[in-house]
C-alpha atoms as a PDB file:
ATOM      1  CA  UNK A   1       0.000   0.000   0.000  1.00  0.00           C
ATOM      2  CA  UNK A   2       2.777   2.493   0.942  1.00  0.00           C
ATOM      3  CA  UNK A   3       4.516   1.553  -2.516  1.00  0.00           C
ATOM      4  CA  UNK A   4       1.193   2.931  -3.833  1.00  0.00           C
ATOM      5  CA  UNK A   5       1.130   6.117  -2.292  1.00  0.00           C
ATOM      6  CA  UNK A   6       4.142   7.147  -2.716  1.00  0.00           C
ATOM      7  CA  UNK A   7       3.781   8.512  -6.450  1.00  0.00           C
ATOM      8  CA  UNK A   8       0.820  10.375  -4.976  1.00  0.00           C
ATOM      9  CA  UNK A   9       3.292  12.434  -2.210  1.00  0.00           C
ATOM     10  CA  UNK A  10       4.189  15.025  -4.504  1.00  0.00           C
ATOM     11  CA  UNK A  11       0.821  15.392  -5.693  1.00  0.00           C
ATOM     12  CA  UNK A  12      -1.366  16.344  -2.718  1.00  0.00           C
ATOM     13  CA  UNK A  13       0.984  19.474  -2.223  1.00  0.00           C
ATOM     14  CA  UNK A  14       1.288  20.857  -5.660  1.00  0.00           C
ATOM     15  CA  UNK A  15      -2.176  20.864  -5.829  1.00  0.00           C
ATOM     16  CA  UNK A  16      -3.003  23.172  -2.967  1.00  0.00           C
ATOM     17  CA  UNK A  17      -0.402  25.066  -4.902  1.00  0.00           C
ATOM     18  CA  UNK A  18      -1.903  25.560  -8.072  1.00  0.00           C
ATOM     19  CA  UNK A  19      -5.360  26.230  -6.355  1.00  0.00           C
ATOM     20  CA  UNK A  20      -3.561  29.344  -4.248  1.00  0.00           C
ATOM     21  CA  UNK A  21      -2.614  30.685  -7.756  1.00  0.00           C
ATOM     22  CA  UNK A  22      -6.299  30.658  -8.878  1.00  0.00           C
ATOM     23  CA  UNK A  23      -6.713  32.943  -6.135  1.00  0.00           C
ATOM     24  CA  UNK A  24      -4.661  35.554  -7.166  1.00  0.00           C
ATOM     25  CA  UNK A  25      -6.346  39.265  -8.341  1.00  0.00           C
ATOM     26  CA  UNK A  26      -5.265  40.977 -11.411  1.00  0.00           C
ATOM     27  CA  UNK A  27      -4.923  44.416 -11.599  1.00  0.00           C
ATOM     28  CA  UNK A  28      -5.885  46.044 -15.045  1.00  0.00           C
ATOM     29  CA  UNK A  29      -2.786  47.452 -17.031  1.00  0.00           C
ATOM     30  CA  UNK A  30      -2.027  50.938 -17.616  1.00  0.00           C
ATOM     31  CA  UNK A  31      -3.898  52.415 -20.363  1.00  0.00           C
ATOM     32  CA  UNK A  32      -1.444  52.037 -23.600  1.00  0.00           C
ATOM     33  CA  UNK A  33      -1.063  55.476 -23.967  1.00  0.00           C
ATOM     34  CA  UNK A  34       0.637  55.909 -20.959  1.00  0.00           C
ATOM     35  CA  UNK A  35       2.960  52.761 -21.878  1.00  0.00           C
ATOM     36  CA  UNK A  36       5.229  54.428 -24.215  1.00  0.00           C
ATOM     37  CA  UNK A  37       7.554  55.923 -21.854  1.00  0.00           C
ATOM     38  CA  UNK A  38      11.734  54.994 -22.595  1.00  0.00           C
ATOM     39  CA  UNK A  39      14.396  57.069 -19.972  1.00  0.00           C
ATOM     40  CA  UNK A  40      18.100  57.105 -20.051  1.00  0.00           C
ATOM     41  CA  UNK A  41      19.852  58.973 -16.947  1.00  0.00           C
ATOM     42  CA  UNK A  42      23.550  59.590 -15.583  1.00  0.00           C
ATOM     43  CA  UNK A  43      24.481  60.610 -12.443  1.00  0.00           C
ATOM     44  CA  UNK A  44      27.867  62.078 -11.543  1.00  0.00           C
ATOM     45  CA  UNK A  45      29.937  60.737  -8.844  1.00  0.00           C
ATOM     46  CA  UNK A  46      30.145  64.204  -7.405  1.00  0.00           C
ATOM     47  CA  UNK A  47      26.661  65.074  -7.203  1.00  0.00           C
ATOM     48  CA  UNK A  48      25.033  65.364  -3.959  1.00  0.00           C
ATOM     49  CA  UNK A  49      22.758  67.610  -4.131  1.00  0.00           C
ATOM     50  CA  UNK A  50      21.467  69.485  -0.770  1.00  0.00           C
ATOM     51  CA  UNK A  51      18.125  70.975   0.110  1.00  0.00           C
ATOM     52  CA  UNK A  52      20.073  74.347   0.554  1.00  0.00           C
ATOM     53  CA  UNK A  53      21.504  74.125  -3.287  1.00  0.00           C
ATOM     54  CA  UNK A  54      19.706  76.685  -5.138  1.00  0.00           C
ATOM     55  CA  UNK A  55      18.566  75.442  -9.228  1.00  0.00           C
ATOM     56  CA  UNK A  56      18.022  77.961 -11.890  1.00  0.00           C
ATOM     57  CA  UNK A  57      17.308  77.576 -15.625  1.00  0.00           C
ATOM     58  CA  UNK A  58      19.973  78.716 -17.467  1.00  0.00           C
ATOM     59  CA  UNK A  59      18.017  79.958 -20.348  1.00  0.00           C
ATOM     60  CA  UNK A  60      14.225  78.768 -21.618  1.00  0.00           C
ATOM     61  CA  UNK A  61      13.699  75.389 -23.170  1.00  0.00           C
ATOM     62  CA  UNK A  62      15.055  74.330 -26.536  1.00  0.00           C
ATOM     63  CA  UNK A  63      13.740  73.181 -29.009  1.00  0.00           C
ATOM     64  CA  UNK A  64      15.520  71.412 -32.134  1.00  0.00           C
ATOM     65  CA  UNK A  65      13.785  70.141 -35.263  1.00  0.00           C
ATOM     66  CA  UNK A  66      10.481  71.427 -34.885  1.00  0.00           C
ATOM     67  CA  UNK A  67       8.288  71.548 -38.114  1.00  0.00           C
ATOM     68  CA  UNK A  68       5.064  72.109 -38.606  1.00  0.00           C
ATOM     69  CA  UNK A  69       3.842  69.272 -36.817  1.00  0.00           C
ATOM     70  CA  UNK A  70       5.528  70.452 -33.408  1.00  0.00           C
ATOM     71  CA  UNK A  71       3.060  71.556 -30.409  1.00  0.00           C
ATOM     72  CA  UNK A  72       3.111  75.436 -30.077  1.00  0.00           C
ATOM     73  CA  UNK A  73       5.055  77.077 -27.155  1.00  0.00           C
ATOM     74  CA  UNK A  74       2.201  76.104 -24.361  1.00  0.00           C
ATOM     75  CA  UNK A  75       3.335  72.474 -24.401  1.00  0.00           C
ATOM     76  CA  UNK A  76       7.003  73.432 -23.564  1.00  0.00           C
ATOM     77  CA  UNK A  77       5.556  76.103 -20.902  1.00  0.00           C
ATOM     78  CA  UNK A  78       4.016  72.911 -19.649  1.00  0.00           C
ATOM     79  CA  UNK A  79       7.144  71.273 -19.766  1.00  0.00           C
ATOM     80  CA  UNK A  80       8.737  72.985 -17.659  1.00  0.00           C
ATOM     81  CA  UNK A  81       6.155  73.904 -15.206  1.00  0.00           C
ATOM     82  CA  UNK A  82       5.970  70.234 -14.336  1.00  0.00           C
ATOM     83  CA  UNK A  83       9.781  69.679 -14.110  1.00  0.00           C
ATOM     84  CA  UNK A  84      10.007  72.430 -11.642  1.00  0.00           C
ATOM     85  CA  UNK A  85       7.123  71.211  -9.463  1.00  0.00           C
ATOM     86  CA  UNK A  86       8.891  67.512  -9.694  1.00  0.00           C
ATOM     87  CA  UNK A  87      12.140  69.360  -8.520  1.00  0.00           C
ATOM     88  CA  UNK A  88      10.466  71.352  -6.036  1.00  0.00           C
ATOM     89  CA  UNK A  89       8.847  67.688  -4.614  1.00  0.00           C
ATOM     90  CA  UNK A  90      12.635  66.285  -4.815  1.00  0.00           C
ATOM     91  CA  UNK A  91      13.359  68.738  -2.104  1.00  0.00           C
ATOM     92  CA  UNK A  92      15.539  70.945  -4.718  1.00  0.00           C
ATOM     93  CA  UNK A  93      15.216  75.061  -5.120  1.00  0.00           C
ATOM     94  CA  UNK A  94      14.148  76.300  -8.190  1.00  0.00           C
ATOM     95  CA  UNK A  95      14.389  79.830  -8.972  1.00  0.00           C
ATOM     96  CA  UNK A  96      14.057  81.722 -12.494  1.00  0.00           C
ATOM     97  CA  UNK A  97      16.957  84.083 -12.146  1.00  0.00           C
ATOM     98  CA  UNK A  98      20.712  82.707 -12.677  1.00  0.00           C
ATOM     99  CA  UNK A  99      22.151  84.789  -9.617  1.00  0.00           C
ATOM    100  CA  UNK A 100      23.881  82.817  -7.088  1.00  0.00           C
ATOM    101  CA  UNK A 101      23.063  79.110  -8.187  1.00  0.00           C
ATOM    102  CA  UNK A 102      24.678  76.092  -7.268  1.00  0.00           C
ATOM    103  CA  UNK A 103      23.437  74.350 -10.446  1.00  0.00           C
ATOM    104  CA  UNK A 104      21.582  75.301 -13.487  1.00  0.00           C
ATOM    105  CA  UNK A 105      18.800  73.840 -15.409  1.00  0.00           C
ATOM    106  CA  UNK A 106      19.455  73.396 -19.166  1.00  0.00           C
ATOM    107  CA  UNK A 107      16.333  71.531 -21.169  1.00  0.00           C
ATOM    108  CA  UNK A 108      16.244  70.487 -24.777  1.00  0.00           C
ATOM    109  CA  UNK A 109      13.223  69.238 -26.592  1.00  0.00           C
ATOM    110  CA  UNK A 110      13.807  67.052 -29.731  1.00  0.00           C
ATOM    111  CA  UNK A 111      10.571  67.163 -32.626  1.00  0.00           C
ATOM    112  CA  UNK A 112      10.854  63.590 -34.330  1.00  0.00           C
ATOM    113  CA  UNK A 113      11.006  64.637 -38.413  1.00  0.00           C
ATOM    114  CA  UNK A 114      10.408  62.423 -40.973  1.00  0.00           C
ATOM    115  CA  UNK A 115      12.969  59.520 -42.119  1.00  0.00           C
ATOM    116  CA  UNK A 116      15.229  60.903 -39.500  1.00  0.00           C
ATOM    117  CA  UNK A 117      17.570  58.500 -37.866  1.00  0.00           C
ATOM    118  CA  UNK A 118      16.268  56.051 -40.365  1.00  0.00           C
ATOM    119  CA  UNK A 119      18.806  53.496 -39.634  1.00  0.00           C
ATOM    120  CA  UNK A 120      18.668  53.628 -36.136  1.00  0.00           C
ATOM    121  CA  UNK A 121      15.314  52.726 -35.871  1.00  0.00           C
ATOM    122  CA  UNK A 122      15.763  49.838 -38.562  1.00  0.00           C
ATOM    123  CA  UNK A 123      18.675  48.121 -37.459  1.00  0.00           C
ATOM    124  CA  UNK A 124      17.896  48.891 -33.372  1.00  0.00           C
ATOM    125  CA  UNK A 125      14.265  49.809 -32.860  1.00  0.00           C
ATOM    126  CA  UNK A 126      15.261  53.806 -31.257  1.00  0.00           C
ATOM    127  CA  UNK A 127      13.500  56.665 -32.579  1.00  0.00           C
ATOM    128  CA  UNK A 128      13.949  59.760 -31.374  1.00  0.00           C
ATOM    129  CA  UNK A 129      12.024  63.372 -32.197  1.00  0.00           C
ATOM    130  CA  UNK A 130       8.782  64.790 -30.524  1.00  0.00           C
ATOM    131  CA  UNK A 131       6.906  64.951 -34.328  1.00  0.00           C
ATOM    132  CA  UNK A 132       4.151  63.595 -36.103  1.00  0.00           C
ATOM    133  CA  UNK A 133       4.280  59.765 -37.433  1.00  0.00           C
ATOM    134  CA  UNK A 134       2.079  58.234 -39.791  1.00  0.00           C
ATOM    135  CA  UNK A 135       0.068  57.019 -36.479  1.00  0.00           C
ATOM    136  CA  UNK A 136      -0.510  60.373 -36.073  1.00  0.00           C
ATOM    137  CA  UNK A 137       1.038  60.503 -32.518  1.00  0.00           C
ATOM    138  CA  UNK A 138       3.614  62.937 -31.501  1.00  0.00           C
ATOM    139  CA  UNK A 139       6.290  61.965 -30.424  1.00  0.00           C
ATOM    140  CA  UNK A 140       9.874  63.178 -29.056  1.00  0.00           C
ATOM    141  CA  UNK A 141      12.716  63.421 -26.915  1.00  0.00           C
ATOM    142  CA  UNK A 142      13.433  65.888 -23.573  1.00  0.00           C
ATOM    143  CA  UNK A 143      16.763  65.897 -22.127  1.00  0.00           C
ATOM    144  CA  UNK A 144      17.361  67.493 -18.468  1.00  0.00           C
ATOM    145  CA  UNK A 145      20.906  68.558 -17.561  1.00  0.00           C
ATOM    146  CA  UNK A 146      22.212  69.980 -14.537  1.00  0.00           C
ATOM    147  CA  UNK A 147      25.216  71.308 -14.567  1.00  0.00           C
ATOM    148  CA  UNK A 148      27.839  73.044 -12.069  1.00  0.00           C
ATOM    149  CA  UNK A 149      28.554  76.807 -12.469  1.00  0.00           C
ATOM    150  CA  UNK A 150      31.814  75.700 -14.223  1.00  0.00           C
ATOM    151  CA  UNK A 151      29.848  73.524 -16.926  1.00  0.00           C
ATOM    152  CA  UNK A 152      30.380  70.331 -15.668  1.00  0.00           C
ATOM    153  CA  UNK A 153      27.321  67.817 -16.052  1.00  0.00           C
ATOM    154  CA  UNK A 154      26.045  66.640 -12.659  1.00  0.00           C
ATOM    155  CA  UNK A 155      23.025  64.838 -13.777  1.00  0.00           C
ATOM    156  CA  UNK A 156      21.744  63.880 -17.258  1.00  0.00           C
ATOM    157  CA  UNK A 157      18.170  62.218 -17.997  1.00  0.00           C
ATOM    158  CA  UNK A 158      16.201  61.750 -21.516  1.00  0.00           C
ATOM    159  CA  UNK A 159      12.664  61.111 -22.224  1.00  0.00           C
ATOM    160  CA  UNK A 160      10.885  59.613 -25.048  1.00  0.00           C
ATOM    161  CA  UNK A 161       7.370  61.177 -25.090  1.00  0.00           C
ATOM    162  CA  UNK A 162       4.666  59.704 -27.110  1.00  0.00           C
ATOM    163  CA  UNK A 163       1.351  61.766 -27.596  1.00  0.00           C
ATOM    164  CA  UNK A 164      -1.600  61.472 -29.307  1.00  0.00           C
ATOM    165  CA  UNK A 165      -3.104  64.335 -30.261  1.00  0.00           C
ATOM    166  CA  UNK A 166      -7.010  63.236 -29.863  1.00  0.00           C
ATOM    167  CA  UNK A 167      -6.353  62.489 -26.608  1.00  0.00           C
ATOM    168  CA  UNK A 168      -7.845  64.389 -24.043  1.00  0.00           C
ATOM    169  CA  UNK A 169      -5.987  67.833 -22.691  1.00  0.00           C
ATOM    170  CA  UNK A 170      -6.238  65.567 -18.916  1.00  0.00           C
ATOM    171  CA  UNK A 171      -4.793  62.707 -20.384  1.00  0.00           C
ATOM    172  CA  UNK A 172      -1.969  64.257 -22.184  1.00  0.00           C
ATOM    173  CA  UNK A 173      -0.587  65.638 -19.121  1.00  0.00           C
ATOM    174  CA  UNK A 174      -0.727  62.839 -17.049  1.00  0.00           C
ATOM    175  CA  UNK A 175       1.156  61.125 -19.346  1.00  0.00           C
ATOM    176  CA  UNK A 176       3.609  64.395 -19.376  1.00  0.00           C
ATOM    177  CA  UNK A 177       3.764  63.884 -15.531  1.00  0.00           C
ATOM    178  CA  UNK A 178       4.532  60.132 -16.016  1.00  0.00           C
ATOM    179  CA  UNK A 179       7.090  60.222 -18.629  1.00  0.00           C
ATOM    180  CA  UNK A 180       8.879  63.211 -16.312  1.00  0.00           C
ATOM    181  CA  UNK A 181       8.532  61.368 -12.823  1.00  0.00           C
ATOM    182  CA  UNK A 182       9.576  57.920 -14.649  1.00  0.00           C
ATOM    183  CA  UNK A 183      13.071  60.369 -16.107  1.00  0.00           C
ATOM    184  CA  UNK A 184      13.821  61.715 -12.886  1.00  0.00           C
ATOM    185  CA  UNK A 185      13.237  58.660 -11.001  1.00  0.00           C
ATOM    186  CA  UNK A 186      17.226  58.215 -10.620  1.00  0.00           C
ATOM    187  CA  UNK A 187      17.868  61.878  -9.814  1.00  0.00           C
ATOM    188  CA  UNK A 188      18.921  62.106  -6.152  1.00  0.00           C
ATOM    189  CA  UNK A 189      16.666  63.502  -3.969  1.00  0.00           C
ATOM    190  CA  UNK A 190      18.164  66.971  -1.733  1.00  0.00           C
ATOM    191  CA  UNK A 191      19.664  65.835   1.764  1.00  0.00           C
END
């Protein structure tokens, strides 16, 4: 009889396994507009930033490649409204004067144009740009540095932004907020 049993010993166990897993809740996914999110960052050995360390943009905004596809100017206004709040809930100072600062701000937003980087996206799948595609969704690149008064890089982070625009003005900038939070995800918080 124990002979049996014996092939059964694994069995009784594995079972009660496999019915925890039916148990298990699913939680819906993200809608797929807000999927499309890709960040690069670098962080300098040196850079520790404190809550006293004052941030100020040196300059407005870039913007490189933009056609006649690219958003107007309140998009970038938007821009950089929500990386300052994002700084500000880092624990960093952000002013809009250059006097006195311990770091400054420097932002560059890339339009995607058409056939650009053509190989690239071929042979590895990257596409950069902000533009129009045949989808109809814009789509670019924003790249955050912060630099030291003597121009060297402290911090470096790139977003690819995705947007569709027959989305809703709500939705847009929630995905705005996600693709900025997901960028400065690695940026170290002020001590």
């Amino acid at each position: 009889m124990t002979n049996t049993l014996k092939p059964f010993a694994f069995a009784l166990p594995l079972i009660g396994l496999l019915s925890a897993c039916q148990n298990t809740t699913t939680t819906p996914a993200l809608p797929l507009e807000r999927h499309t999110i890709t960040t690069v960052s670098n962080t300098s050995s040196y850079f520790r930033p404190r809550s006293s360390d004052v941030f100020s943009w040196q300059g407005d905004i870039q913007v490189i490649n933009a056609g006649s596809d690219s958003p107007a100017h309140q998009p970038i206004k938007l821009i950089r409204q929500e990386l300052e709040q994002q700084l500000l809930h880092k624990g960093y100072q952000v002013v809009s004067n250059q006097q006195a600062s311990n770091y400054y701000l420097q932002g560059v937003v890339t339009y995607k144009l058409p056939n650009q980087d053509v190989k690239l996206q071929q042979n590895y799948g990257i596409d950069a740009g902000l533009g129009s595609d045949n989808n109809s969704q814009q789509r670019g690149s924003l790249l955050l540095i912060i630099a030291s008064p003597s121009g060297r890089t402290a911090w470096r982070g790139e977003v690819q932004i995705y947007n569709d625009p027959s989305l809703t003005a709500e939705l847009r900038k929630q995905r705005l907020t996600a693709a900025i939070q997901s960028m400065l995800a690695t940026l170290p918080a002020a001590q």
